[in-house]
C-alpha atoms as a PDB file:
ATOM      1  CA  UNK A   1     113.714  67.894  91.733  1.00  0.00           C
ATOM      2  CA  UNK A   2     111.710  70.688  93.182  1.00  0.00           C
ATOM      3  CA  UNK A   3     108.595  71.225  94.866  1.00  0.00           C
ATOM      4  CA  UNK A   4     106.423  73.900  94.044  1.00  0.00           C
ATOM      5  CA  UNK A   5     103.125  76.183  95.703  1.00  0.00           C
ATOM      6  CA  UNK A   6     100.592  78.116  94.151  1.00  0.00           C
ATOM      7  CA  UNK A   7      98.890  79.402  97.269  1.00  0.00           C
ATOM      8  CA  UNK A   8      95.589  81.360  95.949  1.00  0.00           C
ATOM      9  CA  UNK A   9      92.650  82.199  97.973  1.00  0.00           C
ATOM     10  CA  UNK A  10      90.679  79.254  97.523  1.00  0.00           C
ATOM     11  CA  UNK A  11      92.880  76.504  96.862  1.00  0.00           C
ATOM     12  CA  UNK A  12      96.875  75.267  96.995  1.00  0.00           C
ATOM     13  CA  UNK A  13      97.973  73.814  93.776  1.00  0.00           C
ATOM     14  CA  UNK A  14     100.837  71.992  94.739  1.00  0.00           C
ATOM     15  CA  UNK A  15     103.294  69.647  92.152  1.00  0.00           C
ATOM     16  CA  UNK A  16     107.265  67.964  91.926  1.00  0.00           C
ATOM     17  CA  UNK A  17     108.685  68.718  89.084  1.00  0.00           C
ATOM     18  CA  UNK A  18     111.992  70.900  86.741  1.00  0.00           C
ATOM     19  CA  UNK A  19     112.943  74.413  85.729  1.00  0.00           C
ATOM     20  CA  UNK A  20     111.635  73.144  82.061  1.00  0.00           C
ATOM     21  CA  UNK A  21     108.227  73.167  83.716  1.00  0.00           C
ATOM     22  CA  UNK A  22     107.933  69.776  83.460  1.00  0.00           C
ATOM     23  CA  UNK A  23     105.231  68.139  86.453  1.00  0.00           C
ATOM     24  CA  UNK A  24     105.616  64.784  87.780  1.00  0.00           C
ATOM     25  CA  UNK A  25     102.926  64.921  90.472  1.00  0.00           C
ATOM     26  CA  UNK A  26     100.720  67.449  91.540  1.00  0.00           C
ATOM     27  CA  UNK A  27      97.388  68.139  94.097  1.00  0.00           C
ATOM     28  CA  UNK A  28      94.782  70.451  94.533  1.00  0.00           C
ATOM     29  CA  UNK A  29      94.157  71.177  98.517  1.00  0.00           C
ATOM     30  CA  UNK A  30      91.667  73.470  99.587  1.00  0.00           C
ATOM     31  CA  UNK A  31      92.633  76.666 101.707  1.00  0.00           C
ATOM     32  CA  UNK A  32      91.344  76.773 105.082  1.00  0.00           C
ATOM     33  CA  UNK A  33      93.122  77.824 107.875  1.00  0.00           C
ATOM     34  CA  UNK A  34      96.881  77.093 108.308  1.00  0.00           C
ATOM     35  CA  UNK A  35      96.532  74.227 110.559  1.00  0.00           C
ATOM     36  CA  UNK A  36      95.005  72.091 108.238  1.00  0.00           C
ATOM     37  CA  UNK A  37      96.015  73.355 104.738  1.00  0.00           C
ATOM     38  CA  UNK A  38      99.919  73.483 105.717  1.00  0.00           C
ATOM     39  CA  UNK A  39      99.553  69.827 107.020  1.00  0.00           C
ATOM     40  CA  UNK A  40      98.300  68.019 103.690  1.00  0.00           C
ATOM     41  CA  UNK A  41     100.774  70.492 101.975  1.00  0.00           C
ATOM     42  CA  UNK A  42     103.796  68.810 104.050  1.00  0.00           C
ATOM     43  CA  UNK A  43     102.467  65.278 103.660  1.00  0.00           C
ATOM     44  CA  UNK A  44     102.450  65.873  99.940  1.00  0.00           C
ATOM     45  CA  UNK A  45     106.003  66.874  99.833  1.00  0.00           C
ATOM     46  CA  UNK A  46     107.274  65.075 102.276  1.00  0.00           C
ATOM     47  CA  UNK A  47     106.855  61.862  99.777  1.00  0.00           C
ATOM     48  CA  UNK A  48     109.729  63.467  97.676  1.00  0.00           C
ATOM     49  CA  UNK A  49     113.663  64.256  98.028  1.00  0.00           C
ATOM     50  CA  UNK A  50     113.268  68.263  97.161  1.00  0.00           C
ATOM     51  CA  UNK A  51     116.312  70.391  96.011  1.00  0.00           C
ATOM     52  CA  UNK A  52     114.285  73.679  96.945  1.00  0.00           C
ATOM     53  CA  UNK A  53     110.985  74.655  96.976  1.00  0.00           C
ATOM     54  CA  UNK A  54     109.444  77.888  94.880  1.00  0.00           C
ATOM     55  CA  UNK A  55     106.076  79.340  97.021  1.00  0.00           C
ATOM     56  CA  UNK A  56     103.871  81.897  94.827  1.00  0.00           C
ATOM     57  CA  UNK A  57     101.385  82.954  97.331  1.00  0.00           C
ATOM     58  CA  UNK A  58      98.252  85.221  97.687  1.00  0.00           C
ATOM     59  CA  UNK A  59      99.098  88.273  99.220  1.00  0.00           C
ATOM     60  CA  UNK A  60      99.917  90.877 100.200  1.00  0.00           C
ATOM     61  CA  UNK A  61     103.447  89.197 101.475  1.00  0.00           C
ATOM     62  CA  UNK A  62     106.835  90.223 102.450  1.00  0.00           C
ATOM     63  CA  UNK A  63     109.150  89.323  99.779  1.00  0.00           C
ATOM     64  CA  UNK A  64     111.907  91.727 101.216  1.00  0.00           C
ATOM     65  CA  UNK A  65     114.682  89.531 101.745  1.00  0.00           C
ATOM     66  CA  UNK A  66     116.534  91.573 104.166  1.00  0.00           C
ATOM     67  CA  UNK A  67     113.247  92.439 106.713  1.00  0.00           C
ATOM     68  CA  UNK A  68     112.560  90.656 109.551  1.00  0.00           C
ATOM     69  CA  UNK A  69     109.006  89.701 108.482  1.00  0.00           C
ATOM     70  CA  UNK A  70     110.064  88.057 105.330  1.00  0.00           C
ATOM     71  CA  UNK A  71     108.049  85.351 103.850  1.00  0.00           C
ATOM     72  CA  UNK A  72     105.188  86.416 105.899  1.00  0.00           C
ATOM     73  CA  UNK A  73     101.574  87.045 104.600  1.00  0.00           C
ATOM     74  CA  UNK A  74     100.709  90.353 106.026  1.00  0.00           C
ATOM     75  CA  UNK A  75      97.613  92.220 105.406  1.00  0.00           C
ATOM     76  CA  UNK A  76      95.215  89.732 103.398  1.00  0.00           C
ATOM     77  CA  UNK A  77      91.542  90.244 103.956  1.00  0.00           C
ATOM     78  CA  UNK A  78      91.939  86.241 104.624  1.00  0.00           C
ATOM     79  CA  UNK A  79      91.919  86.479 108.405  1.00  0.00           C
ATOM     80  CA  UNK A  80      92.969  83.408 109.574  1.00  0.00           C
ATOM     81  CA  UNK A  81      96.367  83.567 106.876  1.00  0.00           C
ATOM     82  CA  UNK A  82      97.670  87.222 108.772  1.00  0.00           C
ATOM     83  CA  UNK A  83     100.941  87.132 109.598  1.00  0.00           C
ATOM     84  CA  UNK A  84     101.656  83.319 109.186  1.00  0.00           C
ATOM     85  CA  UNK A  85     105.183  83.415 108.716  1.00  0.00           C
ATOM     86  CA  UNK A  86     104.573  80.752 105.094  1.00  0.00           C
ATOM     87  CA  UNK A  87     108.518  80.721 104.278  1.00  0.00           C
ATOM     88  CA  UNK A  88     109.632  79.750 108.053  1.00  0.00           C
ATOM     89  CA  UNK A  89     106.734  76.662 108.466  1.00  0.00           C
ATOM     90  CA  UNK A  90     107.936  75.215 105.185  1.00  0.00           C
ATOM     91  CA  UNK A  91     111.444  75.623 106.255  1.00  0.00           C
ATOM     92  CA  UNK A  92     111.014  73.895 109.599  1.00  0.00           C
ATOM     93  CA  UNK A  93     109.373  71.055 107.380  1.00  0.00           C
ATOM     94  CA  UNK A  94     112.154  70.811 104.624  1.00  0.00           C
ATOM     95  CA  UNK A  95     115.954  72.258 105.242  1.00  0.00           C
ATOM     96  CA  UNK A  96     116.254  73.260 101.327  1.00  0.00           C
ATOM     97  CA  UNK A  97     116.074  76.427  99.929  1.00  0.00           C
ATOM     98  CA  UNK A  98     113.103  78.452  99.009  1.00  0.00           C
ATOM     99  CA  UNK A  99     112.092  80.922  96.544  1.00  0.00           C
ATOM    100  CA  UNK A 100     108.902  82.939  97.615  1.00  0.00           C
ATOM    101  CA  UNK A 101     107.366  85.779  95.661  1.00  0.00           C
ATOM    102  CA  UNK A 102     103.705  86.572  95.135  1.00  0.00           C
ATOM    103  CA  UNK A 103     101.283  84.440  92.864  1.00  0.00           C
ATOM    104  CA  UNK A 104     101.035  86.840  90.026  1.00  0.00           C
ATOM    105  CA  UNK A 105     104.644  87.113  90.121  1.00  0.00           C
ATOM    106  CA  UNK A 106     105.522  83.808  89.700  1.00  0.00           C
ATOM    107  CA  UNK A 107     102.745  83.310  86.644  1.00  0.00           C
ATOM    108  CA  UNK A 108     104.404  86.327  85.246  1.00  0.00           C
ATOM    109  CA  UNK A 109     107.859  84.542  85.510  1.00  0.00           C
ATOM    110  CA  UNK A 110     106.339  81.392  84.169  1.00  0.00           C
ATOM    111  CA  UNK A 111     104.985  83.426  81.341  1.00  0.00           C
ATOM    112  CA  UNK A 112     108.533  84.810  80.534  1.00  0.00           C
ATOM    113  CA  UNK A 113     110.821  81.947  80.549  1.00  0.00           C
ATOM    114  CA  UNK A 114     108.107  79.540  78.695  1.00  0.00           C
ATOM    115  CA  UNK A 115     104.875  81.089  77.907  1.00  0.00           C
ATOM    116  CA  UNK A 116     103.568  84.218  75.950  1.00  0.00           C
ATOM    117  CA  UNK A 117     106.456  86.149  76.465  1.00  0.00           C
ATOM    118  CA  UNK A 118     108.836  83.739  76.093  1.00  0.00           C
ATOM    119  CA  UNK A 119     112.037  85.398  74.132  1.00  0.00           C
ATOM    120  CA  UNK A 120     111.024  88.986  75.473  1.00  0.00           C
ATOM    121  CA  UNK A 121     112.797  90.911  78.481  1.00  0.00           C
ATOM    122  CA  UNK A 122     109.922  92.206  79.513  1.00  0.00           C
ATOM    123  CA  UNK A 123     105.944  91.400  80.202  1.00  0.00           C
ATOM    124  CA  UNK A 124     103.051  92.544  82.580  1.00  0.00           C
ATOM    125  CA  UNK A 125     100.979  89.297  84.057  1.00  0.00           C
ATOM    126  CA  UNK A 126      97.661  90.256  85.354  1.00  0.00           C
ATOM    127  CA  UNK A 127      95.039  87.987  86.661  1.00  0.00           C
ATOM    128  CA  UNK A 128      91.160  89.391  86.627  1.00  0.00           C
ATOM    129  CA  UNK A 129      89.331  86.696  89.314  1.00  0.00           C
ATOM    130  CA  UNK A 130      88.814  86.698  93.135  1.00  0.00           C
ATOM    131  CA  UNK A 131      90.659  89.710  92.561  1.00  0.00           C
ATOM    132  CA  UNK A 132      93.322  91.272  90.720  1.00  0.00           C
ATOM    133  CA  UNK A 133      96.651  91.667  90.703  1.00  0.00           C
ATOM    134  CA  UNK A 134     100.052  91.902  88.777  1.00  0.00           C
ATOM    135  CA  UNK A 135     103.461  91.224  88.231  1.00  0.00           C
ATOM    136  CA  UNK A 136     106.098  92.350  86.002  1.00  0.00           C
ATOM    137  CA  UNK A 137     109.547  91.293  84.666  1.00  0.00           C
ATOM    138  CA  UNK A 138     111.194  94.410  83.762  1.00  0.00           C
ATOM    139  CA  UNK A 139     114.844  93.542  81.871  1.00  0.00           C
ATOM    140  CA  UNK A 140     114.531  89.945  82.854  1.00  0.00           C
ATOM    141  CA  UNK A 141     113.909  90.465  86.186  1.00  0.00           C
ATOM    142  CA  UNK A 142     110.635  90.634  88.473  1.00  0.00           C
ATOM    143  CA  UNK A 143     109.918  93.974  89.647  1.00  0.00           C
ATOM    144  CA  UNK A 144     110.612  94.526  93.513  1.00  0.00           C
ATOM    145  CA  UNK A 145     111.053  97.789  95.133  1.00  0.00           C
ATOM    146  CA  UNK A 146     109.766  98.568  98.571  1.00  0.00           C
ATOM    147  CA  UNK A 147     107.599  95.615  98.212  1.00  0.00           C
ATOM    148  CA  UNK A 148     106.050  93.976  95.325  1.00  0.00           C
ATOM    149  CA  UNK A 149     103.439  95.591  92.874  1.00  0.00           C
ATOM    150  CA  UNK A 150      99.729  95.975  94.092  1.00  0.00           C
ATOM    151  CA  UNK A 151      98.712  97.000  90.374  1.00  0.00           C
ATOM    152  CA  UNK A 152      94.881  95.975  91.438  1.00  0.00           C
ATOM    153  CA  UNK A 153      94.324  98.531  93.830  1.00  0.00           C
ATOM    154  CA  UNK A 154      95.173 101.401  91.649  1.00  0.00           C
ATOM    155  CA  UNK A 155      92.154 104.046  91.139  1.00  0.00           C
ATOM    156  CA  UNK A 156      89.942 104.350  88.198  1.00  0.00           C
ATOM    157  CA  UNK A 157      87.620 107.148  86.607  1.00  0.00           C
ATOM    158  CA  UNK A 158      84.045 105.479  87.032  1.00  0.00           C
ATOM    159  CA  UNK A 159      82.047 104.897  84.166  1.00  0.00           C
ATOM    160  CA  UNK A 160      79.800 107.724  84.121  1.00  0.00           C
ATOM    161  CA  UNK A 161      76.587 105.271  84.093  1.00  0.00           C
ATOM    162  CA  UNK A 162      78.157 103.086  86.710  1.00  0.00           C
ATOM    163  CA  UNK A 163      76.471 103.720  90.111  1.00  0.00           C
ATOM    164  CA  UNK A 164      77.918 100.274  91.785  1.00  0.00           C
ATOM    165  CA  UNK A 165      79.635 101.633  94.947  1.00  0.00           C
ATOM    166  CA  UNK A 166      81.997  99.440  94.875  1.00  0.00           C
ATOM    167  CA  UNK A 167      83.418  96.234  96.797  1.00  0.00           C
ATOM    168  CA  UNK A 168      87.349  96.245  97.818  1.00  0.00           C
ATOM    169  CA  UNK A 169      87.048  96.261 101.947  1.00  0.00           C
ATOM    170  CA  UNK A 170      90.313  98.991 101.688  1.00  0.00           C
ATOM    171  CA  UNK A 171      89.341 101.289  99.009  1.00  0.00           C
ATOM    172  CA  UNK A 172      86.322 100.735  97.773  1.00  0.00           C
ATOM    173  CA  UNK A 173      86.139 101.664  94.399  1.00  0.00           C
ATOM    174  CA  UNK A 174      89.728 100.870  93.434  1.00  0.00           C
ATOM    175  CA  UNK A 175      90.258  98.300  89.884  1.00  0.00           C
ATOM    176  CA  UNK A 176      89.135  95.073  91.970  1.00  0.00           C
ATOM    177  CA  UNK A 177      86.852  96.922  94.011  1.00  0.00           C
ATOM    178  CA  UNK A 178      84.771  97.653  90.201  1.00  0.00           C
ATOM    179  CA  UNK A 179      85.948  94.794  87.991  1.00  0.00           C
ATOM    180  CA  UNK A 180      86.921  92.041  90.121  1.00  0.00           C
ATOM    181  CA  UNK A 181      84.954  88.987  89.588  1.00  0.00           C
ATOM    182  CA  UNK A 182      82.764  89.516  93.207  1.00  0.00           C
ATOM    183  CA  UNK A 183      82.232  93.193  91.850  1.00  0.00           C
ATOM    184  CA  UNK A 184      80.397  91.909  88.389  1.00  0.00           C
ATOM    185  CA  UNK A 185      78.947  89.194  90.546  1.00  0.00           C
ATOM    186  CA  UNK A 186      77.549  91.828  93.116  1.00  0.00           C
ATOM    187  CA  UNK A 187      76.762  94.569  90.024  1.00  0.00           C
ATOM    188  CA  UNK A 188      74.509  92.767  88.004  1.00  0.00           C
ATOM    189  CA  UNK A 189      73.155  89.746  90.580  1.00  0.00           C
ATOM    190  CA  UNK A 190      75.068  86.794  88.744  1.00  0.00           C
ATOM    191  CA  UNK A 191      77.820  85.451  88.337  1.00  0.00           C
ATOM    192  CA  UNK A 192      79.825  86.377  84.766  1.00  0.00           C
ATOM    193  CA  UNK A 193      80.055  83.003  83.592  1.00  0.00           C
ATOM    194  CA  UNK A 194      75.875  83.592  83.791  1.00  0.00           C
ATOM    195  CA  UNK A 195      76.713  86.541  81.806  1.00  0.00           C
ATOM    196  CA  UNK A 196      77.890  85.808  78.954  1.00  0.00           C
ATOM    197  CA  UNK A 197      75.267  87.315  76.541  1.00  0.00           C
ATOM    198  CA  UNK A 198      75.219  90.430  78.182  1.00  0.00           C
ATOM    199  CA  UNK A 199      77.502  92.462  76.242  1.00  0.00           C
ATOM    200  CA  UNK A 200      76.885  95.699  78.639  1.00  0.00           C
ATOM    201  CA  UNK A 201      78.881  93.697  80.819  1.00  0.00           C
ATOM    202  CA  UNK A 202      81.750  93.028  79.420  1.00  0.00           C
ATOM    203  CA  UNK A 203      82.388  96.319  77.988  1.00  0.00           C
ATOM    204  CA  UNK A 204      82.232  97.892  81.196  1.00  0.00           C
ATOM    205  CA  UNK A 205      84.839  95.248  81.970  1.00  0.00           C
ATOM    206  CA  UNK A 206      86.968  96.227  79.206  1.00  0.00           C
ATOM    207  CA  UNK A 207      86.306 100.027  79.872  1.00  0.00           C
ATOM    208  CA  UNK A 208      88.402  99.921  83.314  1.00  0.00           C
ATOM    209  CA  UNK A 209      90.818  97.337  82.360  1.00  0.00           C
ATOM    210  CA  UNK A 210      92.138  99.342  79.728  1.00  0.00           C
ATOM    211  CA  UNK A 211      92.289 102.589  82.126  1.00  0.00           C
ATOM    212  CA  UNK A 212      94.562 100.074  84.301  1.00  0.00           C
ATOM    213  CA  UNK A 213      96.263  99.031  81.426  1.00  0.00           C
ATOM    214  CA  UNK A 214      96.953 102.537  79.950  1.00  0.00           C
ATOM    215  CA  UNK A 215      98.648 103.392  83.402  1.00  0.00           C
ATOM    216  CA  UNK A 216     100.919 100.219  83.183  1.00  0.00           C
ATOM    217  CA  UNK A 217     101.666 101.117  79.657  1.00  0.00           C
ATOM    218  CA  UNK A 218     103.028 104.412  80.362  1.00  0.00           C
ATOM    219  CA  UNK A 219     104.704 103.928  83.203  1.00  0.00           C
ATOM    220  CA  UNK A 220     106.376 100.468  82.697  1.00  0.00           C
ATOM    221  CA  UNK A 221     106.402 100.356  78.554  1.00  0.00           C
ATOM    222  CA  UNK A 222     106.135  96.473  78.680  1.00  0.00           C
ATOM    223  CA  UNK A 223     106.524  94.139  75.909  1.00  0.00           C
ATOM    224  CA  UNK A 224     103.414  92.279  75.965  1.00  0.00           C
ATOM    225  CA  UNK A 225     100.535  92.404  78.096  1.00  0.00           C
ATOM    226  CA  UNK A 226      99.502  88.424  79.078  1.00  0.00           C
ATOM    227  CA  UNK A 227      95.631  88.580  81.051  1.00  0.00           C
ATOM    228  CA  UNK A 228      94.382  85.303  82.693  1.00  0.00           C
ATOM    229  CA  UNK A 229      92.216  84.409  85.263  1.00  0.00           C
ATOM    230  CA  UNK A 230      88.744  83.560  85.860  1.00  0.00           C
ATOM    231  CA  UNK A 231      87.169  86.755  84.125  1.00  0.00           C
ATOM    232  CA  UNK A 232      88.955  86.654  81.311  1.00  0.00           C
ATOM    233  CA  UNK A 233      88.078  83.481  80.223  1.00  0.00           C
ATOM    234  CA  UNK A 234      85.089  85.177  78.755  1.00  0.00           C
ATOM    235  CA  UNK A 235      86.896  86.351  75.363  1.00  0.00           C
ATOM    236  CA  UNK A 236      84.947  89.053  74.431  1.00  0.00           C
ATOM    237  CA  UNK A 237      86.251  91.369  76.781  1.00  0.00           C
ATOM    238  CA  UNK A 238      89.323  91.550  75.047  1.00  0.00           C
ATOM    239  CA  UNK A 239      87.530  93.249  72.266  1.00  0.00           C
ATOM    240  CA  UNK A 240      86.255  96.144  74.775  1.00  0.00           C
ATOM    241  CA  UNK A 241      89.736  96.548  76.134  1.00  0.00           C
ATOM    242  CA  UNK A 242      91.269  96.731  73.140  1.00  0.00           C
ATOM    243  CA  UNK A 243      88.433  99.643  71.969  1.00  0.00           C
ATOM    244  CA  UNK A 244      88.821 101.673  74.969  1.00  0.00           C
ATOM    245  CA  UNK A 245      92.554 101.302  75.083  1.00  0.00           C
ATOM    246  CA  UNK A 246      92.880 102.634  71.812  1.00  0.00           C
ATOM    247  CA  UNK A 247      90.571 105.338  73.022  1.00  0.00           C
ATOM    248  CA  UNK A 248      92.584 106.754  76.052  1.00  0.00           C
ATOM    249  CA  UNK A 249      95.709 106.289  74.853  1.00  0.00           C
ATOM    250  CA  UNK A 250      94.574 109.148  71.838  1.00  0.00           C
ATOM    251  CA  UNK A 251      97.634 108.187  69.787  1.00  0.00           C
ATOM    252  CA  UNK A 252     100.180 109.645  72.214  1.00  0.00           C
ATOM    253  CA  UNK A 253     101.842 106.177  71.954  1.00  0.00           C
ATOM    254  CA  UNK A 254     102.063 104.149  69.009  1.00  0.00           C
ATOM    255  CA  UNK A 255     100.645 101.200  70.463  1.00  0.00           C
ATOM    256  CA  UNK A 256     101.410  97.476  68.932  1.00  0.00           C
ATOM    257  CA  UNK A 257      98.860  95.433  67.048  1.00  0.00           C
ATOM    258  CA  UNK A 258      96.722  94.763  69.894  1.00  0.00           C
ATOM    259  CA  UNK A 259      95.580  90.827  69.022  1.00  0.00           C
ATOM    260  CA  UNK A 260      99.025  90.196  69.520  1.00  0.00           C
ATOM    261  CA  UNK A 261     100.167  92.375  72.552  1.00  0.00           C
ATOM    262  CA  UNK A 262      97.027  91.593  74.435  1.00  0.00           C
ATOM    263  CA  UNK A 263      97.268  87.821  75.099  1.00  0.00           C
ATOM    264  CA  UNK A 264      95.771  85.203  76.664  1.00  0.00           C
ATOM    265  CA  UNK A 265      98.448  83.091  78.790  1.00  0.00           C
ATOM    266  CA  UNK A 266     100.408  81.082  76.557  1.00  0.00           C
ATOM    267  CA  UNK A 267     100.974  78.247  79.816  1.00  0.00           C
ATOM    268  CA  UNK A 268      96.881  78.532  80.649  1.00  0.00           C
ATOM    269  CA  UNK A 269      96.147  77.502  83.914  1.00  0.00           C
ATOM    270  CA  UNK A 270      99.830  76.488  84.971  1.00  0.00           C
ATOM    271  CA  UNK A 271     101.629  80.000  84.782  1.00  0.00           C
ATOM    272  CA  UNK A 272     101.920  80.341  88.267  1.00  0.00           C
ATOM    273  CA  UNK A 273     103.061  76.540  89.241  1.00  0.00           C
ATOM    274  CA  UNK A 274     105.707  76.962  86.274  1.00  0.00           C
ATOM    275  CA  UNK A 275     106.581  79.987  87.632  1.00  0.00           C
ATOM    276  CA  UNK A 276     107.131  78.285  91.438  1.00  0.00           C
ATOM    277  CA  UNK A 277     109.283  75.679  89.624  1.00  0.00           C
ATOM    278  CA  UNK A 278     111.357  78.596  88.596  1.00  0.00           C
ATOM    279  CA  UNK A 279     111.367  80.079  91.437  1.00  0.00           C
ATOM    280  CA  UNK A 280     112.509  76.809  93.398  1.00  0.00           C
ATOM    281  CA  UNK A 281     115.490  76.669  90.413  1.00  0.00           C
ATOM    282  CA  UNK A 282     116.435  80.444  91.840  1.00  0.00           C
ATOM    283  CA  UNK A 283     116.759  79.940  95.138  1.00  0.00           C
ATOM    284  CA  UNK A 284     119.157  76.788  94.724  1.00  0.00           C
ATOM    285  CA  UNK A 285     121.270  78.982  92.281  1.00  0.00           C
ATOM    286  CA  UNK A 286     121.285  82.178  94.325  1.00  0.00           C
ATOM    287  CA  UNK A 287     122.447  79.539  97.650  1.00  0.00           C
ATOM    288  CA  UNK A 288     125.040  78.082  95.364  1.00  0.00           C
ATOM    289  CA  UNK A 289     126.101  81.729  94.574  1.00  0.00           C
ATOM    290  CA  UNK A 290     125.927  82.466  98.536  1.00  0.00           C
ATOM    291  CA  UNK A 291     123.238  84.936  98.559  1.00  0.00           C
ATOM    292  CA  UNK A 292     121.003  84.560 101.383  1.00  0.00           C
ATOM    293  CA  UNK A 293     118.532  86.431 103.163  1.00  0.00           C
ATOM    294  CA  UNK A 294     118.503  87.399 106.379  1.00  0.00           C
ATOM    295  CA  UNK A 295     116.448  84.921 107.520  1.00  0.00           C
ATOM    296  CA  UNK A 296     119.450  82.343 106.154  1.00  0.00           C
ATOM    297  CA  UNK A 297     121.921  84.387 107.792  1.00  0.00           C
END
């Protein structure tokens, strides 16, 4: 049985369940500060005998196994989350193991092994909300080098009618600083869900998500391209990304039919808690198999 965290920015989705993705229990529990939000996230758990625990948590963390600072969250614009060491307070609760990646990570997992890319060794997960981020399983595996991917932060031509400054605290006009849901909130003085009619908005949605995607396509080739979050609930941005991609792209790639590369998450709203079960699974192989981090050692 394992125990599994989605930690995002405004809530903890927390469940019990299997590898299959199969949930027993599960609890929504707002995020505060540590203090409190930890505590109801132990007392949950606690009602359970866990095997391991899988955490897929807002970022940026420290997924490096072999640093010191691993399972921290560093630099999130979350104040009161900096440098709480997330991995260590869950390991003083429960001695099991524990998986812990970021949250787009572990939807992109969950998307692999039992969602829209299910069957494929590859896919790019990208969530368009609070903010936006990625993460990719190149060759069956999720991408890690220095640190994880920060695909939201990557730079984007402006539109040329586009005069919004821009609203990501680090770089301003970055891809969540112009199409983040708080950037079309800010932009046109409503919320998109108030939006929906206004098709100017959603094509210059589409117009920078498909620069971002372009980038990712070239550089990391993947095998299908799964969007979710908030923002892309509203559909018909999908049409606008799929227009502009075509666009940039010029035909230097043959590109797949795009209804079907493009895709909505096949696990909806539980990609990322499947993808903490998974995780959870990992870490009890990989300490069956003896590898350990640091931290174990």
């Amino acid at each position: 049985m394992y125990g599994a965290i989605e930690a995002g920015g405004t809530k903890f989705v927390c469940a019990v369940g299997d590898e299959s993705g199969t949930i027993i229990d599960r609890v929504k529990i707002p995020t505060t500060v540590p203090e409190e939000t930890m505590a109801e996230v132990i007392a949950f758990f606690k009602k359970y005998e866990l095997d391991a625990i899988g955490i897929g948590s807002f970022g940026p963390v420290d997924v490096n196994p072999e640093s010191e600072t691993y399972g921290m969250i560093t630099s999130t614009p979350k104040l009161a989350w900096r440098h709480f060491p997330f991995v260590q307070a869950m390991k003083d609760a429960f001695p099991v193991p524990i998986g812990f990646n970021t949250d787009v990570n572990a939807a992109a997992l969950g998307e692999a092994v039992h969602g829209a890319a299910k069957g494929l060794d590859s896919c790019l997960y990208i969530t368009v909300g609070t903010g936006i981020g990625a993460g990719a399983v190149v060759q069956g595996r999720l991408l890690q080098g220095l640190s994880h991917p920060e695909m939201g932060h990557i730079l984007v031509r402006r539109h040329p009618d586009d005069e919004y400054q821009g609203k990501c605290p680090y770089h301003g006009d970055c891809l969540e600083g112009l199409a983040a849901g708080p950037a079309i909130e800010e932009r046109w003085g409503e919320k998109g869900i108030n939006l929906v009619d206004r098709m100017e908005v959603w094509d210059l949605e589409g117009y920078y998500i498909a620069q971002a995607l372009m980038q990712y396509i070239l550089i990391l080739s993947p095998k299908r391209i799964i969007l979710g979050g908030g923002v892309m609930n509203q559909k018909q941005v999908f049409s606008s990304i799929n227009k502009y991609l075509q666009e940039f792209i010029s035909g230097y790639v043959t590109l797949p039919n795009l209804t079907e590369y493009i895709v909505s998450p096949g696990l909806g709203d539980n990609a990322g808690i499947t993808g903490s079960l998974l995780l959870a699974h990992q870490a009890l192989r990989d300490k069956g198999t003896g590898s350990l981090s640091r931290r174990d050692k």
